[in-house]
N, C-alpha and C. Protein backbone atom coordinates (compact mmCIF):
# COMPACT_ATOMS: atom_id res chain seq x y z
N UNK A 1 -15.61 -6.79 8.71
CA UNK A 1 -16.09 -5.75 7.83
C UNK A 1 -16.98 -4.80 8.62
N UNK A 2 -16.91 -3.62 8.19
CA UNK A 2 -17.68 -2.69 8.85
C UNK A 2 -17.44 -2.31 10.56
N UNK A 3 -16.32 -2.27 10.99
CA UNK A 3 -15.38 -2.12 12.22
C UNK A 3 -14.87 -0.84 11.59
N UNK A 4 -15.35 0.63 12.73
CA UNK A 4 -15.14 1.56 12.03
C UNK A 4 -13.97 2.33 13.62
N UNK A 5 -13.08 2.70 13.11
CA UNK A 5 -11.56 3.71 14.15
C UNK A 5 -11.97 5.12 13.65
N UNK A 6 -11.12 6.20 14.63
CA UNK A 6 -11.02 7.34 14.67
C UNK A 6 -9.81 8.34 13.76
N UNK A 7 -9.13 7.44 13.93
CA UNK A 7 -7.77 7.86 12.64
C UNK A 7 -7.30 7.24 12.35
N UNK A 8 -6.27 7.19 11.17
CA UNK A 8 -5.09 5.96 10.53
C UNK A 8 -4.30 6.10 11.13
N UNK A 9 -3.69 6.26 12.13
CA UNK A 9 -3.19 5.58 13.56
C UNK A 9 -3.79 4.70 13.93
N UNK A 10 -4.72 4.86 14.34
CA UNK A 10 -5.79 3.46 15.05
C UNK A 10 -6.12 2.90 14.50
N UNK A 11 -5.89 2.82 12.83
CA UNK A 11 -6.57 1.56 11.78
C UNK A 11 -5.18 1.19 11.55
N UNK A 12 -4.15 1.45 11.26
CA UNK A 12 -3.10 0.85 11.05
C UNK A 12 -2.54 -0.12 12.52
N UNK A 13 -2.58 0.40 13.38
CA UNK A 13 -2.21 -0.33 15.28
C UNK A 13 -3.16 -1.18 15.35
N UNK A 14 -4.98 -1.35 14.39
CA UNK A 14 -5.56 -2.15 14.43
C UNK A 14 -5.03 -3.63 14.01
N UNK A 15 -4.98 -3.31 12.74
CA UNK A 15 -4.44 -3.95 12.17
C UNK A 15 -2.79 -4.68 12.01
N UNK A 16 -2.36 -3.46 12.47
CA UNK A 16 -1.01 -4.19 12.99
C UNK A 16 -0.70 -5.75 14.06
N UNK A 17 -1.94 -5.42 15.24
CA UNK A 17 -2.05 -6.08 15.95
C UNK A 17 -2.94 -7.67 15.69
N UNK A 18 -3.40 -7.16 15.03
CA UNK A 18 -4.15 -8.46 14.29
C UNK A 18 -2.80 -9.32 13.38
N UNK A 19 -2.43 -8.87 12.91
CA UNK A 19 -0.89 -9.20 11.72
C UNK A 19 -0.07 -9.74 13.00
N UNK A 20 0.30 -9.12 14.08
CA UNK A 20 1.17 -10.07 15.04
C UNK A 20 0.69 -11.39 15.80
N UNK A 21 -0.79 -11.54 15.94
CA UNK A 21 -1.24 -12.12 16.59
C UNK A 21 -1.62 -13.32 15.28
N UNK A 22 -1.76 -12.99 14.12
CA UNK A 22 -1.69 -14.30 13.16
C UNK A 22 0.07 -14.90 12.82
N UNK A 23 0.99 -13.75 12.91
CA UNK A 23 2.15 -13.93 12.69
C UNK A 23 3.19 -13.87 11.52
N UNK A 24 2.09 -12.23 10.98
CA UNK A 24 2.86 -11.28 9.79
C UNK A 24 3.54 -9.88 9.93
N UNK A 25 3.98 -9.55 9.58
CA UNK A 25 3.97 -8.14 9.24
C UNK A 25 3.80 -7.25 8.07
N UNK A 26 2.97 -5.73 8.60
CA UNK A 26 2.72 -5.27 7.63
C UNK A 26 3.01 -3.74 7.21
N UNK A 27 2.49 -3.27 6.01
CA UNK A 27 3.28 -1.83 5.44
C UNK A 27 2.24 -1.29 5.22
N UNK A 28 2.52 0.57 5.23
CA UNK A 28 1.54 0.94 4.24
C UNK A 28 1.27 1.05 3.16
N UNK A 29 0.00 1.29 2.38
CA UNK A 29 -0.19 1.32 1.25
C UNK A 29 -0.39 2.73 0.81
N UNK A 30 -0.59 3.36 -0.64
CA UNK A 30 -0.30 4.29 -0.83
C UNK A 30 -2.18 4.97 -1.05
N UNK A 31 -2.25 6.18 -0.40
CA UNK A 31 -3.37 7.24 0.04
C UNK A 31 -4.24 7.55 -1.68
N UNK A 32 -5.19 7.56 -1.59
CA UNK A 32 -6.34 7.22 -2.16
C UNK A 32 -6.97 9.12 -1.86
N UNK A 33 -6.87 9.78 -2.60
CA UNK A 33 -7.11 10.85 -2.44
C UNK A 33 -9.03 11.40 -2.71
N UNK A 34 -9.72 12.11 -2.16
CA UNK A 34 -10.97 12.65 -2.78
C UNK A 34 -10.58 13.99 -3.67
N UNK A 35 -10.94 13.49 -4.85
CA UNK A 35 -10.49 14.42 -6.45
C UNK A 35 -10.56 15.91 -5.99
N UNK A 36 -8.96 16.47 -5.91
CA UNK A 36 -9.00 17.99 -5.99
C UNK A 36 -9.03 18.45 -4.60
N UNK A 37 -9.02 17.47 -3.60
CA UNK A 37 -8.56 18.17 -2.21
C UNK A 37 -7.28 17.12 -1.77
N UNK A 38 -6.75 17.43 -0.74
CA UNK A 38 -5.91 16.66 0.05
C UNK A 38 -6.21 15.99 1.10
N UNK A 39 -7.91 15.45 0.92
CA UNK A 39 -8.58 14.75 1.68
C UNK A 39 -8.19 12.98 1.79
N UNK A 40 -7.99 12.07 2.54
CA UNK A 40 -7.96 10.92 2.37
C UNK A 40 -9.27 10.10 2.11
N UNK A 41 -9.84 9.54 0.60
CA UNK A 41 -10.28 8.92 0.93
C UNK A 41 -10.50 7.76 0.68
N UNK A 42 -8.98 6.70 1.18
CA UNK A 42 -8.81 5.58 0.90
C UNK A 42 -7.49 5.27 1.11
N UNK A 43 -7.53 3.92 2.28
CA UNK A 43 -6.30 3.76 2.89
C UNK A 43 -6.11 2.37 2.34
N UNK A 44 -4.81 2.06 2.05
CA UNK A 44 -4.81 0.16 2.18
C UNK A 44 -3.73 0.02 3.31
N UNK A 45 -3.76 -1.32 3.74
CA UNK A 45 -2.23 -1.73 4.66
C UNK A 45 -2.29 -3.19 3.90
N UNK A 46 -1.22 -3.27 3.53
CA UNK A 46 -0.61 -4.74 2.75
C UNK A 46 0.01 -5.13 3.88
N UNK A 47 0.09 -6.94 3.74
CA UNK A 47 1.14 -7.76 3.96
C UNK A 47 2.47 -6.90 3.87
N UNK A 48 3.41 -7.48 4.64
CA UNK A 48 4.56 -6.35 3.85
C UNK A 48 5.38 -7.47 2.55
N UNK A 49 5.01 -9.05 2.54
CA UNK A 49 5.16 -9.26 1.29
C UNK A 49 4.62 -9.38 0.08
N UNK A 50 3.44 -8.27 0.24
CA UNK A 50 2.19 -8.37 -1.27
C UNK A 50 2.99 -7.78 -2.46
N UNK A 51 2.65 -8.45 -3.33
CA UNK A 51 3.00 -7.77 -4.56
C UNK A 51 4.09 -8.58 -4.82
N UNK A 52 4.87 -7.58 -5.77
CA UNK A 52 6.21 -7.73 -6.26
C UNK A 52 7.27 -6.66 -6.60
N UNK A 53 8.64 -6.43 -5.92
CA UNK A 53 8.98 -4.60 -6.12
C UNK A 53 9.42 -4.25 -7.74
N UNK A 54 8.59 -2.99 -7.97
CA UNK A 54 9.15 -2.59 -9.66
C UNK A 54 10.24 -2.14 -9.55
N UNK A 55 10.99 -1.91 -10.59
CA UNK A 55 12.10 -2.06 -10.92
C UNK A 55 12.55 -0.47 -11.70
N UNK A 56 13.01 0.41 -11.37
CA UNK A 56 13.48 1.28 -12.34
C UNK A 56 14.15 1.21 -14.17
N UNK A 57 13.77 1.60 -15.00
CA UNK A 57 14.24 1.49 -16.35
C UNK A 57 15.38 1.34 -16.07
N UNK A 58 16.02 2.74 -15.33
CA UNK A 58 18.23 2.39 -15.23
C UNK A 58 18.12 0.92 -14.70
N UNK A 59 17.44 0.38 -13.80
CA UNK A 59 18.28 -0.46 -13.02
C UNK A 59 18.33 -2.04 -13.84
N UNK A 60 19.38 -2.44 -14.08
CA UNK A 60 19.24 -3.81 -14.23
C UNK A 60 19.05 -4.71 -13.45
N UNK A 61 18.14 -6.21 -13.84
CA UNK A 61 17.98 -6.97 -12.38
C UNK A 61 19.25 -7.46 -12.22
N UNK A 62 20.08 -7.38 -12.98
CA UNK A 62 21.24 -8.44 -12.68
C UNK A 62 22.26 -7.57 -11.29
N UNK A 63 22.29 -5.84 -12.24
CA UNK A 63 22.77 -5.32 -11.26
C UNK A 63 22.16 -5.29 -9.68
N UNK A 64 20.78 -5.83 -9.31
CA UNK A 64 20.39 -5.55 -8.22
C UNK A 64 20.55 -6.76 -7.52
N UNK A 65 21.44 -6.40 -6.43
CA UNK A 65 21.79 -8.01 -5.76
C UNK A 65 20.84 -8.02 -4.66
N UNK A 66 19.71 -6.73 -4.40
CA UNK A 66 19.00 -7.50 -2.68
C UNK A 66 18.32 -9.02 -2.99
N UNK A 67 18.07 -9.63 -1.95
CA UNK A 67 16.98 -10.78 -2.48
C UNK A 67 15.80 -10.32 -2.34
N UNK A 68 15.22 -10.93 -3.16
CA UNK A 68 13.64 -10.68 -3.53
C UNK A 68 12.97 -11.34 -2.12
N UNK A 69 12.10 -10.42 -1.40
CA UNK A 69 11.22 -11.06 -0.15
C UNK A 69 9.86 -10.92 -0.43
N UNK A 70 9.82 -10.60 -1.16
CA UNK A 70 8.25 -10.46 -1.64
C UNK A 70 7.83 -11.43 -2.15
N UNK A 71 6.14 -12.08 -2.36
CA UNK A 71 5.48 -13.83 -2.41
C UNK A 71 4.32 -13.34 -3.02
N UNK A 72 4.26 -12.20 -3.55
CA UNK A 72 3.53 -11.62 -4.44
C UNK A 72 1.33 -12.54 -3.31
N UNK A 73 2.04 -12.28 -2.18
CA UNK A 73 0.86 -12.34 -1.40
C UNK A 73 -0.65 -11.51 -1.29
N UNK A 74 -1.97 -11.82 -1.22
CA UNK A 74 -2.84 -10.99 -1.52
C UNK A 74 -3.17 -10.39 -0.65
N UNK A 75 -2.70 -11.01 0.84
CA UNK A 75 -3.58 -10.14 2.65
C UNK A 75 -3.20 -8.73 2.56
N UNK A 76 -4.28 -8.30 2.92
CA UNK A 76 -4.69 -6.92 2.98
C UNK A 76 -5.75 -6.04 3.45
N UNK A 77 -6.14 -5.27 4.10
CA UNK A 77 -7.20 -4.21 4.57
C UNK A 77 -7.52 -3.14 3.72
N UNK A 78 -8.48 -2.69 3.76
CA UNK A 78 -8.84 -1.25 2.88
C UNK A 78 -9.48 -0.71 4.02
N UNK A 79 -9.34 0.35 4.64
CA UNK A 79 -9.92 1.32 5.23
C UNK A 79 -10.62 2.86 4.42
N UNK A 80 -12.04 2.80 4.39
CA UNK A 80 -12.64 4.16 3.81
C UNK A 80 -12.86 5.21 4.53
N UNK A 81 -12.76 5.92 4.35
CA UNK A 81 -12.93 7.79 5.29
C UNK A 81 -13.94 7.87 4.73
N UNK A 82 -15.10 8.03 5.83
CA UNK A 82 -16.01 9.24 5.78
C UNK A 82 -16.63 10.06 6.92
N UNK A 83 -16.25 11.39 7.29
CA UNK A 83 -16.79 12.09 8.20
C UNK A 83 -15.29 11.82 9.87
N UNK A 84 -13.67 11.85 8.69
CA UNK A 84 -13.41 10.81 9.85
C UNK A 84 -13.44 10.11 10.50
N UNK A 85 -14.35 9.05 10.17
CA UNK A 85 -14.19 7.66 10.62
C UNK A 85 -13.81 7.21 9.33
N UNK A 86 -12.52 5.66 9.92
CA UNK A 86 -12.22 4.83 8.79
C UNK A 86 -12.75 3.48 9.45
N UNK A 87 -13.55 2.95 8.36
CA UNK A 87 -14.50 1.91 8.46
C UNK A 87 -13.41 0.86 7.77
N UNK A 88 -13.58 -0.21 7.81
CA UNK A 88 -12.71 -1.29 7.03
C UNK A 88 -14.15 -1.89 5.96
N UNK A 89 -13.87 -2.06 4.62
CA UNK A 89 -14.70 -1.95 3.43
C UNK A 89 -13.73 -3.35 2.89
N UNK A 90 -12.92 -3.61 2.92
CA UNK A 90 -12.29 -4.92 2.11
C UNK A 90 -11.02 -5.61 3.06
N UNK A 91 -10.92 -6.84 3.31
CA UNK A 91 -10.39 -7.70 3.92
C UNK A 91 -10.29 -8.97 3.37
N UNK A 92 -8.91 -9.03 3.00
CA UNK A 92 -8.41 -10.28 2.94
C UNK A 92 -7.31 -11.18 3.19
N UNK A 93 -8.08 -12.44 3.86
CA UNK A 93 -7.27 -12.72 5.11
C UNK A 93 -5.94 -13.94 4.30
N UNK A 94 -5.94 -14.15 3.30
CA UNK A 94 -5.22 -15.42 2.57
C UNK A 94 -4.18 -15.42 2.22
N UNK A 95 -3.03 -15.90 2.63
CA UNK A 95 -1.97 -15.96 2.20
C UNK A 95 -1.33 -17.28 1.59
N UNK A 96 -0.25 -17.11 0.80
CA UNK A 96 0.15 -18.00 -0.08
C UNK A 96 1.88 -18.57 0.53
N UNK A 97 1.43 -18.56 1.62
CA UNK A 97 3.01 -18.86 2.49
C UNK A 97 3.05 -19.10 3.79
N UNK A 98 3.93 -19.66 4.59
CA UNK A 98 3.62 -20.05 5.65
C UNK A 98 4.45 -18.80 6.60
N UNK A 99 3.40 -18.70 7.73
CA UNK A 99 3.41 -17.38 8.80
C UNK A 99 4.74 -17.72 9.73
N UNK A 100 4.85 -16.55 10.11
CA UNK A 100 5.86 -16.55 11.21
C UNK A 100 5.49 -17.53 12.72
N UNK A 101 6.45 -18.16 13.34
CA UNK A 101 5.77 -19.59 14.37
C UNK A 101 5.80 -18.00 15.25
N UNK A 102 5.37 -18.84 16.78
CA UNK A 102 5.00 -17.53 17.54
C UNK A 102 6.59 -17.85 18.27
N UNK A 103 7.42 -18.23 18.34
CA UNK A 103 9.00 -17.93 18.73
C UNK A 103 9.39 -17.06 18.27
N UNK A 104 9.29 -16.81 16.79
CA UNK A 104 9.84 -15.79 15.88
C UNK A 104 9.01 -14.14 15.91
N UNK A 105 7.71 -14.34 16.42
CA UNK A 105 6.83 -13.10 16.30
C UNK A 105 7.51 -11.72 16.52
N UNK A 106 8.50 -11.47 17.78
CA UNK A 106 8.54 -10.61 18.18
C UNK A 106 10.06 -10.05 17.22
N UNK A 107 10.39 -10.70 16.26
CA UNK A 107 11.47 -9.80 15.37
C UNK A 107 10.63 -9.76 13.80
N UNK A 108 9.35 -9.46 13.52
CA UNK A 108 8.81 -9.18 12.75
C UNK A 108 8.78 -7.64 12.66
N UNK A 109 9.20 -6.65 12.00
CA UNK A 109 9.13 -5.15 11.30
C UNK A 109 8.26 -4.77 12.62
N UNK A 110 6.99 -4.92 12.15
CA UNK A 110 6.19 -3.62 11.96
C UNK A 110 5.40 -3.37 13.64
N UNK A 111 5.63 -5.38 14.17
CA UNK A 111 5.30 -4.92 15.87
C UNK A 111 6.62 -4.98 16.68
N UNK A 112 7.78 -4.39 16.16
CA UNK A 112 9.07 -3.68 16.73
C UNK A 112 8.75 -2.50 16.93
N UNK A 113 9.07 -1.97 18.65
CA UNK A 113 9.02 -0.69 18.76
C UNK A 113 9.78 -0.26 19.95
N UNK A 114 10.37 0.67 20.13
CA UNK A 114 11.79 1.19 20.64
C UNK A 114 10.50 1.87 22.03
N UNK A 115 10.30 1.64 23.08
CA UNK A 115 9.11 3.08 23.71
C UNK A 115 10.37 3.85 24.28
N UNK A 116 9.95 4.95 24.60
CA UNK A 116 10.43 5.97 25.03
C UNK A 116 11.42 5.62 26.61
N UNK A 117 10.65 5.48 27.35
CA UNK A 117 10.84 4.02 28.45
C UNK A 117 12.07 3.58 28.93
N UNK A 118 12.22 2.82 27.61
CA UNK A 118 13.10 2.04 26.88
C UNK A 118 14.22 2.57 26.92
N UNK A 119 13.89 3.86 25.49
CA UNK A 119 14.67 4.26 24.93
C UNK A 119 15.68 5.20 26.45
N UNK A 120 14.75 5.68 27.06
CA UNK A 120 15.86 6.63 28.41
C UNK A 120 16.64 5.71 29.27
N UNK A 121 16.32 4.59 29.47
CA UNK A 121 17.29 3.82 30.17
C UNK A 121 18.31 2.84 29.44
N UNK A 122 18.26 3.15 27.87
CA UNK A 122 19.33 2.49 26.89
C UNK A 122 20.27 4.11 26.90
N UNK A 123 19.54 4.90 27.01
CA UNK A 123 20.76 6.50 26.67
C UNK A 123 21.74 6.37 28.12
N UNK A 124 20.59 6.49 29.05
CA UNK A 124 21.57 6.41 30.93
C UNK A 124 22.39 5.48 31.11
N UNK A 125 22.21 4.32 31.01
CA UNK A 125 23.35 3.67 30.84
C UNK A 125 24.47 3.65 29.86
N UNK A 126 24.20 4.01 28.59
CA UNK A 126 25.00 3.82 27.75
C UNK A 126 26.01 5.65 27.64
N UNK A 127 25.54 6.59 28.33
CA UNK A 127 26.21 7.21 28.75
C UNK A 127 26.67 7.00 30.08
N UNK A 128 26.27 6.43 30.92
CA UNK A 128 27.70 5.85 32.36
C UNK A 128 28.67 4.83 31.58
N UNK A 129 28.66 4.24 30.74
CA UNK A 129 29.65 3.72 30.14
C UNK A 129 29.29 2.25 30.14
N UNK A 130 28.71 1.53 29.76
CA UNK A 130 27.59 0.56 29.59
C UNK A 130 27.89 0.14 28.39
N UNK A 131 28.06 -0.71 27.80
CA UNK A 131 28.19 -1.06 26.54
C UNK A 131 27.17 -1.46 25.96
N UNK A 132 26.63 -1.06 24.70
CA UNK A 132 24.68 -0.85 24.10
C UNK A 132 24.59 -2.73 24.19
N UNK A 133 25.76 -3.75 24.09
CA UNK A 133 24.88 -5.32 24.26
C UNK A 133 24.97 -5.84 25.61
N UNK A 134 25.50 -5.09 26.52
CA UNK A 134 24.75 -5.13 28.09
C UNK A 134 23.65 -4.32 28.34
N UNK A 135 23.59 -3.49 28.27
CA UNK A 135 22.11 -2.76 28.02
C UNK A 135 21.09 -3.49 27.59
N UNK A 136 21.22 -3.97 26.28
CA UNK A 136 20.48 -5.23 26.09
C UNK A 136 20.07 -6.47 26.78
N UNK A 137 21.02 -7.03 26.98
CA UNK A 137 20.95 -8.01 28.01
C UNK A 137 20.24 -7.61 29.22
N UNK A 138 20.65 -7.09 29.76
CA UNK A 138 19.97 -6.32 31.25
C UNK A 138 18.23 -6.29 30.49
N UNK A 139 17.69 -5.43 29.72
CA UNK A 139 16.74 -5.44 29.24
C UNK A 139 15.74 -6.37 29.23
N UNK A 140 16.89 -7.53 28.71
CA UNK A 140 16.01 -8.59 28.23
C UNK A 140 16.05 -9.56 29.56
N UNK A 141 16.72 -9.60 30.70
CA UNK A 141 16.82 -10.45 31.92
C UNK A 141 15.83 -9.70 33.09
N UNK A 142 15.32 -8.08 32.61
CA UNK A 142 14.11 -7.74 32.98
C UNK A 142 12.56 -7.94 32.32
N UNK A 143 12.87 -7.84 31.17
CA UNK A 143 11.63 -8.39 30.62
C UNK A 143 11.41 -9.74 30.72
N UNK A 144 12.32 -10.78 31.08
CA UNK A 144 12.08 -12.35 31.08
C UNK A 144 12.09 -12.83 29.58
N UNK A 145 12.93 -12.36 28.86
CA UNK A 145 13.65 -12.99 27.85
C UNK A 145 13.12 -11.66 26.62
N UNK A 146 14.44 -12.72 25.50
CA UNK A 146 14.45 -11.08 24.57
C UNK A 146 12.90 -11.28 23.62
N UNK A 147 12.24 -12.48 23.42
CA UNK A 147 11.07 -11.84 22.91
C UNK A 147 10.15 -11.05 23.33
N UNK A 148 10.13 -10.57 24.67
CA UNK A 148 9.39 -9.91 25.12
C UNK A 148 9.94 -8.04 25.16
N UNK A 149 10.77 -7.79 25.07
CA UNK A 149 11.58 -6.96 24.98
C UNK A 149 10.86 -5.54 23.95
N UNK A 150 10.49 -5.84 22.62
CA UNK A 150 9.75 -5.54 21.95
C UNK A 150 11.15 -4.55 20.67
N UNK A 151 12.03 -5.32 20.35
CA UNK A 151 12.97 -4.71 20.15
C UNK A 151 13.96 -5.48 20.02
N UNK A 152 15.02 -5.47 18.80
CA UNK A 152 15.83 -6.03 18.38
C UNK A 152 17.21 -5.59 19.20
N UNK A 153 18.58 -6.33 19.11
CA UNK A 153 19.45 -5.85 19.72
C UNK A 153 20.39 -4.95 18.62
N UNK A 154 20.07 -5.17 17.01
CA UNK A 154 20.72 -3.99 16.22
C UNK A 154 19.56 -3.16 16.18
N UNK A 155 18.65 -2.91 16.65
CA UNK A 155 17.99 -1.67 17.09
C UNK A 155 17.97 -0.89 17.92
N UNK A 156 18.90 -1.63 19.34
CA UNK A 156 19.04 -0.49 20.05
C UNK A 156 20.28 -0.43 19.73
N UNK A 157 21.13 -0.79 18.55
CA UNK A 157 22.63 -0.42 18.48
C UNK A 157 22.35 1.02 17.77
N UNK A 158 21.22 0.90 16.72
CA UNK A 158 20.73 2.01 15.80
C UNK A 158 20.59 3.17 16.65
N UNK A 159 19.79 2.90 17.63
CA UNK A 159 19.28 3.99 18.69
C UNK A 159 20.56 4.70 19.06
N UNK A 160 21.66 3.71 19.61
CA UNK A 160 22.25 4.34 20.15
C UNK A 160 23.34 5.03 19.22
N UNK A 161 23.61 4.78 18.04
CA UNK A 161 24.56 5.67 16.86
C UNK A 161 23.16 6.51 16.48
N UNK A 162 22.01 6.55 16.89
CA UNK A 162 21.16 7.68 16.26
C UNK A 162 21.31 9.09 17.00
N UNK A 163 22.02 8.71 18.46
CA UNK A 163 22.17 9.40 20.10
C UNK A 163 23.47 10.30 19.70
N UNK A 164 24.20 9.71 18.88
CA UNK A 164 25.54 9.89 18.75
C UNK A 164 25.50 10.80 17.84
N UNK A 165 25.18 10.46 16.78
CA UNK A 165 25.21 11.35 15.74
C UNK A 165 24.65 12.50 16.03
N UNK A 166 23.77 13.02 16.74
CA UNK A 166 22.56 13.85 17.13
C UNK A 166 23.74 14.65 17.71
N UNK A 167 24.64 14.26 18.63
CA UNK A 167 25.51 15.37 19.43
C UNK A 167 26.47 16.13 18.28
N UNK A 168 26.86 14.88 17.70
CA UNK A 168 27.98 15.75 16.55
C UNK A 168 27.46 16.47 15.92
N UNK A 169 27.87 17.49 15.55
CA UNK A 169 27.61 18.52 14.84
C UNK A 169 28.12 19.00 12.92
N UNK A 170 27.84 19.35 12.68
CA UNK A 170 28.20 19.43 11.40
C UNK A 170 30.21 19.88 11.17
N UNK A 171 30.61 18.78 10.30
CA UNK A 171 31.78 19.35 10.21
C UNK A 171 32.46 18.95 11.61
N UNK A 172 31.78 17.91 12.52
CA UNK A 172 32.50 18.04 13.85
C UNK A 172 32.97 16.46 13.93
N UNK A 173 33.45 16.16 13.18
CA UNK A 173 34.41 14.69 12.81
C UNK A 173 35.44 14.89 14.15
């Protein structure tokens, strides 16, 4: 409590990092406005399984086949703005489920991240003609295995149909 950052970048990466190192992941929560400006003042970051998801009037549950991942969990941060600084004002650390082991850590959401790095030597190869799950591999036999990698292998498949699509052009089937 009372651990105060410079922006919600740095309170969310705070906290993010704290969430990998217990062995969660987490989301944002929705902005807390000061009345009548477009000022922030009030951040949360949830568990990403707090709560429970609402449901639209159209939608029936029957019609909705995702599975439910949510544990209606309470962990959570509140970060307050004032003067640009966000101070952390509420923390709670308790969950109602058991955490990710640390084998599994590194395919959790929210500490997945593609770097740039990365991302130029998944495009160079995969334009010399490289196929995106050797690319992978290679990746991961440089990093010393794929948890360290920081990155899923249908994420750099994503990356690389994100590469693709980007060239085509509209109407250019």
């Amino acid at each position: 409590m009372g651990v105060t950052v410079d922006s919600e970048d740095a309170a969310y990466d705070m906290y993010k990092a704290y969430a990998h190192g217990i062995g969660f992941s987490v989301r944002r929560g929705k902005n807390r406005y000061v009345s009548g400006t477009k000022d922030i003042r009030c951040k949360d970051f949830y568990y990403s399984k707090e709560g429970f998801k609402e449901f639209e009037d159209g939608i029936n549950m029957k019609q909705y086949n995702k599975l439910e991942t949510r544990t209606g969990c309470s962990a959570m941060i509140r970060f307050t703005v004032q003067d640009n600084h966000w101070t952390i004002t509420r923390f709670i650390s308790e969950h109602n489920h058991e955490l990710a082991t640390p084998s599994k850590r590194h395919l959790l959401r929210s500490s997945r991240s593609l770097s740039t790095a990365k991302a130029d030597v998944i495009s160079s190869m995969v334009s010399a003609g490289i196929r995106p799950t050797d690319v992978y591999s290679y990746l991961s036999k440089e990093a010393c295995g794929y948890e360290n990698i920081g990155f899923t292998k249908r994420d750099c498949y994503n990356y690389v149909n994100k590469q693709k699509m980007m060239v085509i052009e509209a109407r250019d089937g």
